[in-house]
PDB file of N, CA and C in Angstrom:
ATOM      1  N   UNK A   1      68.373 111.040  82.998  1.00  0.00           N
ATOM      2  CA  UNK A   1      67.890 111.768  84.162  1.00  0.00           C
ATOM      3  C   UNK A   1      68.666 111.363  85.397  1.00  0.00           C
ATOM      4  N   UNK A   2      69.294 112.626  86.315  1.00  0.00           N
ATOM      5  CA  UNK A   2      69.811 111.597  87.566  1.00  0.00           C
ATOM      6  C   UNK A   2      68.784 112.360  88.396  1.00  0.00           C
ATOM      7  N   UNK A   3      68.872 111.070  89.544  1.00  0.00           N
ATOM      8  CA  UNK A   3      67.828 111.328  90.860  1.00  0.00           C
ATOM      9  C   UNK A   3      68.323 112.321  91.318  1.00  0.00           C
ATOM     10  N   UNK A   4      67.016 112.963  92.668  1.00  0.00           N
ATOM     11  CA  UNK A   4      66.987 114.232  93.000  1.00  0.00           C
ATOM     12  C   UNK A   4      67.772 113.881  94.385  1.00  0.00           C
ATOM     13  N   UNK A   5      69.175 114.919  94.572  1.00  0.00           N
ATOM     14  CA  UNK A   5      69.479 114.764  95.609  1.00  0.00           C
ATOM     15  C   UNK A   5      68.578 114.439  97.096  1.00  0.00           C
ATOM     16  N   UNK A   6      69.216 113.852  97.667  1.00  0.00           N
ATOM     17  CA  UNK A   6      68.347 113.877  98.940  1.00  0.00           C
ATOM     18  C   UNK A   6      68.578 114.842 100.332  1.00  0.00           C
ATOM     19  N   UNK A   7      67.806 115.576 100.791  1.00  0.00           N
ATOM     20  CA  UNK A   7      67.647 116.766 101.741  1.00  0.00           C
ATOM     21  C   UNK A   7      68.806 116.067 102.762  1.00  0.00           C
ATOM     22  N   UNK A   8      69.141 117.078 103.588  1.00  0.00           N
ATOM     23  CA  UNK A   8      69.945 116.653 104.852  1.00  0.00           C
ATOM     24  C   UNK A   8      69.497 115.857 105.597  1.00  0.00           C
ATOM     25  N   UNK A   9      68.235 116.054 105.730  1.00  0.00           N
ATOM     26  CA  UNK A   9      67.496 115.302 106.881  1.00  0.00           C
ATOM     27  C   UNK A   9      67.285 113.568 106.597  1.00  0.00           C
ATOM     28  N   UNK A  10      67.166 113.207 105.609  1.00  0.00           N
ATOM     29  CA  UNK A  10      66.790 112.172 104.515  1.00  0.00           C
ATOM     30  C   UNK A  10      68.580 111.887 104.615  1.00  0.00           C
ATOM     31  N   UNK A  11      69.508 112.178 104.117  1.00  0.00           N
ATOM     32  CA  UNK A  11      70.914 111.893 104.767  1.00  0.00           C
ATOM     33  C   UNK A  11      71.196 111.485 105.597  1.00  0.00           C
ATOM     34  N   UNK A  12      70.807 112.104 106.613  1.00  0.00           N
ATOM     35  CA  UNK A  12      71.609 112.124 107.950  1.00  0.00           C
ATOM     36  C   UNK A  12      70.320 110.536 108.737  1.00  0.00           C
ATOM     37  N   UNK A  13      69.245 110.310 108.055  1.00  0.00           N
ATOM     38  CA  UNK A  13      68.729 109.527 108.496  1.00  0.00           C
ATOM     39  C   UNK A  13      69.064 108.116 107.939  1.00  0.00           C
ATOM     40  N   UNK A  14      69.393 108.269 106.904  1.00  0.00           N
ATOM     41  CA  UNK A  14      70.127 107.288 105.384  1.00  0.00           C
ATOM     42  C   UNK A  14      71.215 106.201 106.246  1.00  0.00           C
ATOM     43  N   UNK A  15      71.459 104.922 105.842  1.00  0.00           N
ATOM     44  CA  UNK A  15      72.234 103.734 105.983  1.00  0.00           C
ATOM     45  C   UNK A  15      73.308 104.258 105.306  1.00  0.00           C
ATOM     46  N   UNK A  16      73.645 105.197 104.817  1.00  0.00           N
ATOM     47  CA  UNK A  16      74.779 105.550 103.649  1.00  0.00           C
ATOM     48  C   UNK A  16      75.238 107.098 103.586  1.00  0.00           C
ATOM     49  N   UNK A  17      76.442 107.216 103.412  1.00  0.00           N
ATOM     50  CA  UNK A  17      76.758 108.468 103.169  1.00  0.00           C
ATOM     51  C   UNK A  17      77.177 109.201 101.378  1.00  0.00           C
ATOM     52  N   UNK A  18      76.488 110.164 101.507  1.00  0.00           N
ATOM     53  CA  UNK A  18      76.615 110.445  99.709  1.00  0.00           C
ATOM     54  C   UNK A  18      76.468 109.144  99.142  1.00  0.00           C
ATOM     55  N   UNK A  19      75.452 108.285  99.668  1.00  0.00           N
ATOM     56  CA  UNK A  19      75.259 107.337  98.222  1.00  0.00           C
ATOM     57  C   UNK A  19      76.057 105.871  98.507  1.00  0.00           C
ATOM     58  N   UNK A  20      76.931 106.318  99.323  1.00  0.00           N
ATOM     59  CA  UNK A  20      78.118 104.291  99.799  1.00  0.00           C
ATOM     60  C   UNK A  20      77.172 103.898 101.031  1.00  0.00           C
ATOM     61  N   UNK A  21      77.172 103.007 101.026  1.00  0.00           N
ATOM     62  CA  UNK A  21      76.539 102.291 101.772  1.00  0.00           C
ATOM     63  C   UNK A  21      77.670 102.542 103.141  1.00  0.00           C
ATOM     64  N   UNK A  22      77.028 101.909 104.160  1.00  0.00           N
ATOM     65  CA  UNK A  22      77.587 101.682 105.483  1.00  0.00           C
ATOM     66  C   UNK A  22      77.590  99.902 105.652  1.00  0.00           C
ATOM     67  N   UNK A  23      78.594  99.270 105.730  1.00  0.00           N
ATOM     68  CA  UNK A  23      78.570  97.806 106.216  1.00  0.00           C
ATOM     69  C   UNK A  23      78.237  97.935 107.086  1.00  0.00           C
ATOM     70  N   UNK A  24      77.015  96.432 107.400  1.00  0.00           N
ATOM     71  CA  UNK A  24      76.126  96.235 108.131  1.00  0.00           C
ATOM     72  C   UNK A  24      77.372  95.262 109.226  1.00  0.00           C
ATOM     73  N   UNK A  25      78.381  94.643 109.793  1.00  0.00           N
ATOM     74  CA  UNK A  25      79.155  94.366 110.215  1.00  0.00           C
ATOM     75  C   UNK A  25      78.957  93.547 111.600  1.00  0.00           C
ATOM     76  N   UNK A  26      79.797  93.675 112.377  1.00  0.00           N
ATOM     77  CA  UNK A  26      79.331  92.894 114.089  1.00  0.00           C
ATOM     78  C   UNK A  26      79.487  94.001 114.670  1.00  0.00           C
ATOM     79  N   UNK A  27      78.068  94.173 115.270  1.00  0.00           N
ATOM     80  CA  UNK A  27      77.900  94.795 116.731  1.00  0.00           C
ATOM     81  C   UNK A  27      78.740  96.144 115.897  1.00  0.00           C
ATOM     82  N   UNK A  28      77.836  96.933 115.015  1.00  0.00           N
ATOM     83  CA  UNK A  28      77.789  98.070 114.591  1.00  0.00           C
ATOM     84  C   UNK A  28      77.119  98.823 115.302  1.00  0.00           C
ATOM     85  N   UNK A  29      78.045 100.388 115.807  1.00  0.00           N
ATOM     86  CA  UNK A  29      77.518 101.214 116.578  1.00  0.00           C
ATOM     87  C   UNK A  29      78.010 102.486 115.835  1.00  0.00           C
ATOM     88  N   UNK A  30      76.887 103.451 115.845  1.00  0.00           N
ATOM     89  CA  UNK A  30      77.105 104.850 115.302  1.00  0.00           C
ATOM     90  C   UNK A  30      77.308 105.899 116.126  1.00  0.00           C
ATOM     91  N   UNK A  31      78.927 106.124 116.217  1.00  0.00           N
ATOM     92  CA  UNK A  31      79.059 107.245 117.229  1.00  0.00           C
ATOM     93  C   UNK A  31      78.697 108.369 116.753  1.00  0.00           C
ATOM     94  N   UNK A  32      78.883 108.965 115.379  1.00  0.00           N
ATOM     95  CA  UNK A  32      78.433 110.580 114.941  1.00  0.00           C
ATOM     96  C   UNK A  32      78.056 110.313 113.644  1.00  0.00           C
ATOM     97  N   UNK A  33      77.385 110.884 113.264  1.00  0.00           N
ATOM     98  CA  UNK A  33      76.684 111.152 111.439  1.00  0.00           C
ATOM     99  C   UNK A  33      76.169 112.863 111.621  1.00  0.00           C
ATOM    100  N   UNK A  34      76.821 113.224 110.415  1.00  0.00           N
ATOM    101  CA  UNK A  34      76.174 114.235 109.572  1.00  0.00           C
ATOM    102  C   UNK A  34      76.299 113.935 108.450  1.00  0.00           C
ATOM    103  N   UNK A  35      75.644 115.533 107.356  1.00  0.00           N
ATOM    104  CA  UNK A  35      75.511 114.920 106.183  1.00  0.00           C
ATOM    105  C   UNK A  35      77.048 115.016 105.608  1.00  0.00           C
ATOM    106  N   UNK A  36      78.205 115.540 106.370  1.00  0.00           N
ATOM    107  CA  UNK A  36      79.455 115.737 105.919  1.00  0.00           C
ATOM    108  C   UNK A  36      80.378 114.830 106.469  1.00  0.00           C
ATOM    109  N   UNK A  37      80.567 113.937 107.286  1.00  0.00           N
ATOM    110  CA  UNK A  37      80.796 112.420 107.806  1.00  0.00           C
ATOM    111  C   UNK A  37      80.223 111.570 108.884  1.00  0.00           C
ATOM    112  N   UNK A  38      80.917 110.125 108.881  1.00  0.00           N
ATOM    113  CA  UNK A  38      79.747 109.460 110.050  1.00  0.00           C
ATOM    114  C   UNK A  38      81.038 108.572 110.416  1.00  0.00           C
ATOM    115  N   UNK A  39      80.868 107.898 111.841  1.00  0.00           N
ATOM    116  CA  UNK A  39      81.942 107.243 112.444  1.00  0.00           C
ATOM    117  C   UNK A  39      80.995 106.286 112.574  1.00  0.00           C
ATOM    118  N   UNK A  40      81.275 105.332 113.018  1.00  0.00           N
ATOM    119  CA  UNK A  40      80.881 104.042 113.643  1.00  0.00           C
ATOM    120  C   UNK A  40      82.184 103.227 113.502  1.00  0.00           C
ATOM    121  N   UNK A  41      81.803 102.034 114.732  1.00  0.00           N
ATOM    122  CA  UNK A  41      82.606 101.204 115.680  1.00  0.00           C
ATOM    123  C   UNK A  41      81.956  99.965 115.243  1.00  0.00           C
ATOM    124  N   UNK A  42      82.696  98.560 115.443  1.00  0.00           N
ATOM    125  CA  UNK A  42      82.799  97.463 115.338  1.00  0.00           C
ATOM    126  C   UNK A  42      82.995  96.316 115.888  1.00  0.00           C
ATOM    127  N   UNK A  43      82.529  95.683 116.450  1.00  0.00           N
ATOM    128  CA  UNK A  43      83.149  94.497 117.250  1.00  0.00           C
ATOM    129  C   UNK A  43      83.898  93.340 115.964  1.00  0.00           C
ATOM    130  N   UNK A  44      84.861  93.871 115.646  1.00  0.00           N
ATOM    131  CA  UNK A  44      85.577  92.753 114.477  1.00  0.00           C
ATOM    132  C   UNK A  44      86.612  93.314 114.053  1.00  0.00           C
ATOM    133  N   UNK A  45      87.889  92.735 113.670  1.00  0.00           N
ATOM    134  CA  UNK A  45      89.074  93.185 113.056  1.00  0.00           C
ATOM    135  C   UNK A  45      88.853  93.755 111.989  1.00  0.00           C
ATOM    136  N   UNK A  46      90.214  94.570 111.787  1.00  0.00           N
ATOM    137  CA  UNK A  46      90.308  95.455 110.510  1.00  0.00           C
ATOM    138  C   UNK A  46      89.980  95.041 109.006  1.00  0.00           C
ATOM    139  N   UNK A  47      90.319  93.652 109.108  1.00  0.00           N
ATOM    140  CA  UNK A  47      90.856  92.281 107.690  1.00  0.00           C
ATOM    141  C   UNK A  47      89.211  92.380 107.613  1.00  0.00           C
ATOM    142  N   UNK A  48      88.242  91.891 108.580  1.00  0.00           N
ATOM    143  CA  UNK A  48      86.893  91.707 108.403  1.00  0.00           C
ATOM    144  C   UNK A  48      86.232  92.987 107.769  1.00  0.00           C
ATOM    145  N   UNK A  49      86.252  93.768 108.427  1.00  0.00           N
ATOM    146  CA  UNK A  49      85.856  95.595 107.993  1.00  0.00           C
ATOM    147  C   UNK A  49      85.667  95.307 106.535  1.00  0.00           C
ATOM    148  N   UNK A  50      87.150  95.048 106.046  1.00  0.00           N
ATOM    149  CA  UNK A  50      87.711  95.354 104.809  1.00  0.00           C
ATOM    150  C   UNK A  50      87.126  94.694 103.900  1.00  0.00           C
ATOM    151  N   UNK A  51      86.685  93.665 104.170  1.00  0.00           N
ATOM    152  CA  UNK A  51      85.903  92.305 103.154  1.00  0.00           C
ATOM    153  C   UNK A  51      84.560  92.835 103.727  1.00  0.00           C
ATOM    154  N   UNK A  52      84.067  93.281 104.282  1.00  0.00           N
ATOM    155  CA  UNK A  52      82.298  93.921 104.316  1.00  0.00           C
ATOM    156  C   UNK A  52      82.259  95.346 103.846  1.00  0.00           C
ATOM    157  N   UNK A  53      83.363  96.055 104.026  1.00  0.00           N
ATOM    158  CA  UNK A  53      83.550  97.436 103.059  1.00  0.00           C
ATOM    159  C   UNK A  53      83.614  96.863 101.684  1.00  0.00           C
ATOM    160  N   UNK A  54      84.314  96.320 101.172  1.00  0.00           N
ATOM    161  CA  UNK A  54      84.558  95.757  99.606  1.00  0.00           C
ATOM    162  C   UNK A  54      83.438  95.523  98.862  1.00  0.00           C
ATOM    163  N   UNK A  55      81.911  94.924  99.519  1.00  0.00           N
ATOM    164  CA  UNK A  55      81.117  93.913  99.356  1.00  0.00           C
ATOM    165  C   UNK A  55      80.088  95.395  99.179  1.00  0.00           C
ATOM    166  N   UNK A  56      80.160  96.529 100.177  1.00  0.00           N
ATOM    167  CA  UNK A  56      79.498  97.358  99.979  1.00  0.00           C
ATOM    168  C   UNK A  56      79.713  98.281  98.982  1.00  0.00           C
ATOM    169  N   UNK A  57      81.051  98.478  98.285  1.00  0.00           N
ATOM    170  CA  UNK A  57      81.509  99.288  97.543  1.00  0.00           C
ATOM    171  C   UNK A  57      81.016  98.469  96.005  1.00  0.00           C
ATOM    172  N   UNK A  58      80.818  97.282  95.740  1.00  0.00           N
ATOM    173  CA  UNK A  58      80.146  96.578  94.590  1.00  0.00           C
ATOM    174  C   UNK A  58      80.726  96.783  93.496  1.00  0.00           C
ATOM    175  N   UNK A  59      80.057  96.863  92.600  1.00  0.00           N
ATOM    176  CA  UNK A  59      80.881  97.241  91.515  1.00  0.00           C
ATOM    177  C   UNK A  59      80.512  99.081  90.682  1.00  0.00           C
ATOM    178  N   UNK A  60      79.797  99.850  91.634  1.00  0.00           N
ATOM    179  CA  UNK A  60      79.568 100.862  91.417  1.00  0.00           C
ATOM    180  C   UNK A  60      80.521 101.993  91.659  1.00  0.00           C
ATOM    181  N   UNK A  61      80.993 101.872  92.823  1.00  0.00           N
ATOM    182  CA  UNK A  61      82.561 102.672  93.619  1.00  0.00           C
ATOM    183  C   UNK A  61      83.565 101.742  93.165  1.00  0.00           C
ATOM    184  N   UNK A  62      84.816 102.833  93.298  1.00  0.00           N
ATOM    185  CA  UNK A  62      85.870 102.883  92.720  1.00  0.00           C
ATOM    186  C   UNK A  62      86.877 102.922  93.240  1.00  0.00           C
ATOM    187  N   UNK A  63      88.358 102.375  94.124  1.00  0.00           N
ATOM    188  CA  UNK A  63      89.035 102.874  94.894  1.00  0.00           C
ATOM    189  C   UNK A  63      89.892 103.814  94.269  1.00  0.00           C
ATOM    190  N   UNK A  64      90.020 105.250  94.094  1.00  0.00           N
ATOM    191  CA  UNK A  64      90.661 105.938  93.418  1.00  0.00           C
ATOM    192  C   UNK A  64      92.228 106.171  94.043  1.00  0.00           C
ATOM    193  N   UNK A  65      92.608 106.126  95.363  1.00  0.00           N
ATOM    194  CA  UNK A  65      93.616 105.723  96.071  1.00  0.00           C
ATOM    195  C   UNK A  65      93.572 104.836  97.196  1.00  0.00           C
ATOM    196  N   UNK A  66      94.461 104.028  97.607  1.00  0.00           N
ATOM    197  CA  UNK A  66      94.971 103.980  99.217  1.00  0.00           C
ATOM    198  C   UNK A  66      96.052 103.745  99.688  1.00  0.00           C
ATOM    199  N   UNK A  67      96.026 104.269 100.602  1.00  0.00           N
ATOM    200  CA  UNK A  67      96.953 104.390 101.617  1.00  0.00           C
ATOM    201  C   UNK A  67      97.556 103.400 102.507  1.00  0.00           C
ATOM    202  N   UNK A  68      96.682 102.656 103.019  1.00  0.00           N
ATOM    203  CA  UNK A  68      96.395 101.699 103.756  1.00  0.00           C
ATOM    204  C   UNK A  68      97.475 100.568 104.265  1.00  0.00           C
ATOM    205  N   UNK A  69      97.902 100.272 105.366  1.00  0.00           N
ATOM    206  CA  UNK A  69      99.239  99.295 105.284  1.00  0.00           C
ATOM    207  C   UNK A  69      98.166  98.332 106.363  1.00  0.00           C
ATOM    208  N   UNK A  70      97.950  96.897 105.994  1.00  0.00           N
ATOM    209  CA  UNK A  70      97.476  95.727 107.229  1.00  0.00           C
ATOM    210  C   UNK A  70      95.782  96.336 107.306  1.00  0.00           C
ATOM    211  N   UNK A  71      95.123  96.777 106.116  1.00  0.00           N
ATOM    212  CA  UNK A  71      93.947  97.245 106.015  1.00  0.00           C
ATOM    213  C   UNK A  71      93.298  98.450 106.920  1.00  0.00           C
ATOM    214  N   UNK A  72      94.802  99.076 107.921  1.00  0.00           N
ATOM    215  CA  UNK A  72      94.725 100.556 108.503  1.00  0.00           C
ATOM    216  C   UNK A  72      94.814 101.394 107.637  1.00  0.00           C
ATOM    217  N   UNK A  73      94.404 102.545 107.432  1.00  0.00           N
ATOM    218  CA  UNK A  73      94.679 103.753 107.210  1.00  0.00           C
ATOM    219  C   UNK A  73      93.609 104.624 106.062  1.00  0.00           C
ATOM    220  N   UNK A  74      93.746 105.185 105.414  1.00  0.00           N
ATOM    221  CA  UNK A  74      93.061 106.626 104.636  1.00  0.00           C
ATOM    222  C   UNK A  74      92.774 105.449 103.318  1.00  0.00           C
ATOM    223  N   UNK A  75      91.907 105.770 102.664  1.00  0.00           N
ATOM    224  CA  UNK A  75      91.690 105.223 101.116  1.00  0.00           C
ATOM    225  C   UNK A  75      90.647 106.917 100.338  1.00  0.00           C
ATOM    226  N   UNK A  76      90.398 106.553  99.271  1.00  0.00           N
ATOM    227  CA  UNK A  76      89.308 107.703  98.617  1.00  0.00           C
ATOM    228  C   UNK A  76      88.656 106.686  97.881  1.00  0.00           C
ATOM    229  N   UNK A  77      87.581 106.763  97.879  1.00  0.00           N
ATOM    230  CA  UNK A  77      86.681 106.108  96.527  1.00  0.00           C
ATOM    231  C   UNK A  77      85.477 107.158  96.014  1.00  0.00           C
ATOM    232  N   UNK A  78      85.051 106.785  94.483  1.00  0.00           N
ATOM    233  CA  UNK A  78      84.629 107.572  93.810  1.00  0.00           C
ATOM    234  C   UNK A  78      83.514 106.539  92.968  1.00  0.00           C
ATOM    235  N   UNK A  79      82.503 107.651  93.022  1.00  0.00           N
ATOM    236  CA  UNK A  79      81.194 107.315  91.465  1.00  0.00           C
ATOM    237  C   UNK A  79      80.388 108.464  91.309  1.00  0.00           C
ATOM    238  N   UNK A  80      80.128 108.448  90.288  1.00  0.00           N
ATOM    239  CA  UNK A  80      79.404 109.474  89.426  1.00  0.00           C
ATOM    240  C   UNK A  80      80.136 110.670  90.127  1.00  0.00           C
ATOM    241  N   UNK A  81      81.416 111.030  90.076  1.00  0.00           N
ATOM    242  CA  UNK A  81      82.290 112.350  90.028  1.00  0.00           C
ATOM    243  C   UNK A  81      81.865 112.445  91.362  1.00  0.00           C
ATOM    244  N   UNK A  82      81.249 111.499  92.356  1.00  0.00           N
ATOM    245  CA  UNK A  82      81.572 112.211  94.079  1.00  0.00           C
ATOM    246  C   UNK A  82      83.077 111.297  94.532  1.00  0.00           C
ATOM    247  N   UNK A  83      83.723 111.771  95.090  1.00  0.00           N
ATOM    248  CA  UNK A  83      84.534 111.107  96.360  1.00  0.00           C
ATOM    249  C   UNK A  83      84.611 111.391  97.809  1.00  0.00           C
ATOM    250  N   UNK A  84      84.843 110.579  98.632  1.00  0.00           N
ATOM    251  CA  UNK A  84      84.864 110.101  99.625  1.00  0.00           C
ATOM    252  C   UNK A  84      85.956 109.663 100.024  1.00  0.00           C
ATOM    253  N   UNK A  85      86.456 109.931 101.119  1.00  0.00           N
ATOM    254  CA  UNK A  85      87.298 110.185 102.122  1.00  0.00           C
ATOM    255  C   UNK A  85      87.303 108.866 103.137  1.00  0.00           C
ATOM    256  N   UNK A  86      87.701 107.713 103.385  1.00  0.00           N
ATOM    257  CA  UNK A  86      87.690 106.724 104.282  1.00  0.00           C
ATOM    258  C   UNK A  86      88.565 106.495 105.179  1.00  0.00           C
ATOM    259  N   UNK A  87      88.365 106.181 106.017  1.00  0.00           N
ATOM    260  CA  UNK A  87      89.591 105.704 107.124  1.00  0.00           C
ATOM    261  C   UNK A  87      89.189 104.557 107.946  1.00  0.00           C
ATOM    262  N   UNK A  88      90.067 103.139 107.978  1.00  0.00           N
ATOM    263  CA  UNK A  88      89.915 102.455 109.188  1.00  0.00           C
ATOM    264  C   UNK A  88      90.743 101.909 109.871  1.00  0.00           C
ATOM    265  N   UNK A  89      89.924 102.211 111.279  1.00  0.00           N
ATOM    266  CA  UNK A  89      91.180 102.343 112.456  1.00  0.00           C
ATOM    267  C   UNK A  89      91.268 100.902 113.281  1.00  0.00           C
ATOM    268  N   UNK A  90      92.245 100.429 113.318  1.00  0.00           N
ATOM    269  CA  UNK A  90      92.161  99.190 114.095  1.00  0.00           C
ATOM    270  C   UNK A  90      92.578  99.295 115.407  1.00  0.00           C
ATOM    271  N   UNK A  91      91.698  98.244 116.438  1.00  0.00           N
ATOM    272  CA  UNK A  91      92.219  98.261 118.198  1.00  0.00           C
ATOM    273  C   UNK A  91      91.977  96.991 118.490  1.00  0.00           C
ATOM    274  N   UNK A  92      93.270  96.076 118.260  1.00  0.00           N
ATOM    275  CA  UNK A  92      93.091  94.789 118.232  1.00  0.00           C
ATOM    276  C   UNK A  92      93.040  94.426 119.886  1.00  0.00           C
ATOM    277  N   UNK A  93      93.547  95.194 120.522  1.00  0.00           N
ATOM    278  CA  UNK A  93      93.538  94.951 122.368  1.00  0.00           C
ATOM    279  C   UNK A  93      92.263  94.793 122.935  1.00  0.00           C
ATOM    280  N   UNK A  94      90.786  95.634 122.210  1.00  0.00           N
ATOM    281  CA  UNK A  94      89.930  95.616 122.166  1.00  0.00           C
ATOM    282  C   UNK A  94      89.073  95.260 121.508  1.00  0.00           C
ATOM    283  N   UNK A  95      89.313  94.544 120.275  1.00  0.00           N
ATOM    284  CA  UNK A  95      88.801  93.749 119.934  1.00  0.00           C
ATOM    285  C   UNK A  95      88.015  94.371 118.810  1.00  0.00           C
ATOM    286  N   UNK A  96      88.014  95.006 118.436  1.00  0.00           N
ATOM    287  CA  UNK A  96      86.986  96.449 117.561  1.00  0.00           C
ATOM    288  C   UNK A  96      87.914  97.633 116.371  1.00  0.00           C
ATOM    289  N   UNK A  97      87.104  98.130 115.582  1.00  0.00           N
ATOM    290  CA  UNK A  97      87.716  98.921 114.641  1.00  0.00           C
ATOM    291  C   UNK A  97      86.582  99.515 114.545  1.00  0.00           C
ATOM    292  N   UNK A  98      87.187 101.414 113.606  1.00  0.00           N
ATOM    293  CA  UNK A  98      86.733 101.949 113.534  1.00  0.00           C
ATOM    294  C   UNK A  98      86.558 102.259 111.670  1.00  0.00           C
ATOM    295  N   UNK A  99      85.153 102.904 111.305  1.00  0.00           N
ATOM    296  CA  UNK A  99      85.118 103.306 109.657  1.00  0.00           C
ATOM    297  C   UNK A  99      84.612 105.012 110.182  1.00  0.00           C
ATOM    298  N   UNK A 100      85.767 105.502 109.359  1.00  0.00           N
ATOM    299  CA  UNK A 100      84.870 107.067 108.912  1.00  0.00           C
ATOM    300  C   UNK A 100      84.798 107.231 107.616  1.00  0.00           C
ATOM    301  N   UNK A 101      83.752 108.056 107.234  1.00  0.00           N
ATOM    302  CA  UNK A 101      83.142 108.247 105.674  1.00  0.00           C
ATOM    303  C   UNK A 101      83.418 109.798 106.174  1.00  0.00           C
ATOM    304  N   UNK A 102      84.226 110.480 105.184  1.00  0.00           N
ATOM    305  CA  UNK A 102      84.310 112.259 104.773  1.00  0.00           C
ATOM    306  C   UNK A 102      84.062 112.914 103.729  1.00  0.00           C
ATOM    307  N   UNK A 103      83.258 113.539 103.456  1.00  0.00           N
ATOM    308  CA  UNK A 103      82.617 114.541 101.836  1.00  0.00           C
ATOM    309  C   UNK A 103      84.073 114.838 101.549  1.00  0.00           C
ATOM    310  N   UNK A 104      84.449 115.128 100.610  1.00  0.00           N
ATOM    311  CA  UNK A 104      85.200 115.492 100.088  1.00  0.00           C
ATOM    312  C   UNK A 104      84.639 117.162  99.900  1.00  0.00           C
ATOM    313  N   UNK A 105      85.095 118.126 100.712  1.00  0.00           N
ATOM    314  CA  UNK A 105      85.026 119.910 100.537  1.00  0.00           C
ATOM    315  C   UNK A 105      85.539 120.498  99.228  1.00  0.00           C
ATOM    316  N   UNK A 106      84.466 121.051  98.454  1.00  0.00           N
ATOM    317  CA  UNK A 106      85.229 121.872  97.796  1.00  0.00           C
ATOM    318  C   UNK A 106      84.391 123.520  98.777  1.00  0.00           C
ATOM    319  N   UNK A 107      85.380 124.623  97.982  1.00  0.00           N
ATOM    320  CA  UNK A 107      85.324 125.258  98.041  1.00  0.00           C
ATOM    321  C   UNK A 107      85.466 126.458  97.211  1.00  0.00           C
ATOM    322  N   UNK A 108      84.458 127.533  97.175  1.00  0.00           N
ATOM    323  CA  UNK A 108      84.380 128.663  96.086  1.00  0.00           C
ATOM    324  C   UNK A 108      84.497 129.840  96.360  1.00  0.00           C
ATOM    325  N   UNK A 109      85.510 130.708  95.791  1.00  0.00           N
ATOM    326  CA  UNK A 109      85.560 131.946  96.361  1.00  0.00           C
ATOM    327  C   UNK A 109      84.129 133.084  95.533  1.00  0.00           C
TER     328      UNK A 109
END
């Protein structure tokens, strides 16, 4: 049996997008969430992100690519046939980085 998706509203209220968790991190702030991506900001380097993203990804997600050079840039991870779209942005002048989570779109004619 798999569980019953959860409504938008139940999403968009959710610690997690499609199911990945969100690292709980330093001085986590949520600039945008829907149920199709969510941004949030960081008071901590990219290297840190990356070791509290890892920890959230467990052993359930999958990194199916990345991109990534110095723990910047695009990755995809995957479970139970969803993927996800990641990006993190580093601003070492400021002291902070950024995570976005993106649905992966399909589309049907």
């Amino acid at each position: 049996l798999r569980p019953l998706p959860l409504s938008a509203r139940e999403e968009m209220s959710a610690d997690h997008l499609s199911g990945l968790k969100v690292p709980e991190g330093q001085d986590r702030r949520e600039l945008y969430k829907s149920q199709y991506r969510a941004i949030f900001t960081y008071k901590m380097s990219a290297q840190e992100l990356d070791a509290a993203f890892r920890e959230v990804l467990g052993s359930e997600w999958t990194i199916k690519s990345d991109e990534r050079v110095k723990y910047v840039g695009k990755l995809e991870v995957e479970h139970d046939n969803v993927t996800l779209k990641v990006t993190m942005e580093d601003y070492p002048e400021a002291g902070m980085c950024a995570l976005k989570y993106y649905t992966v779109q399909t589309f049907t004619k």
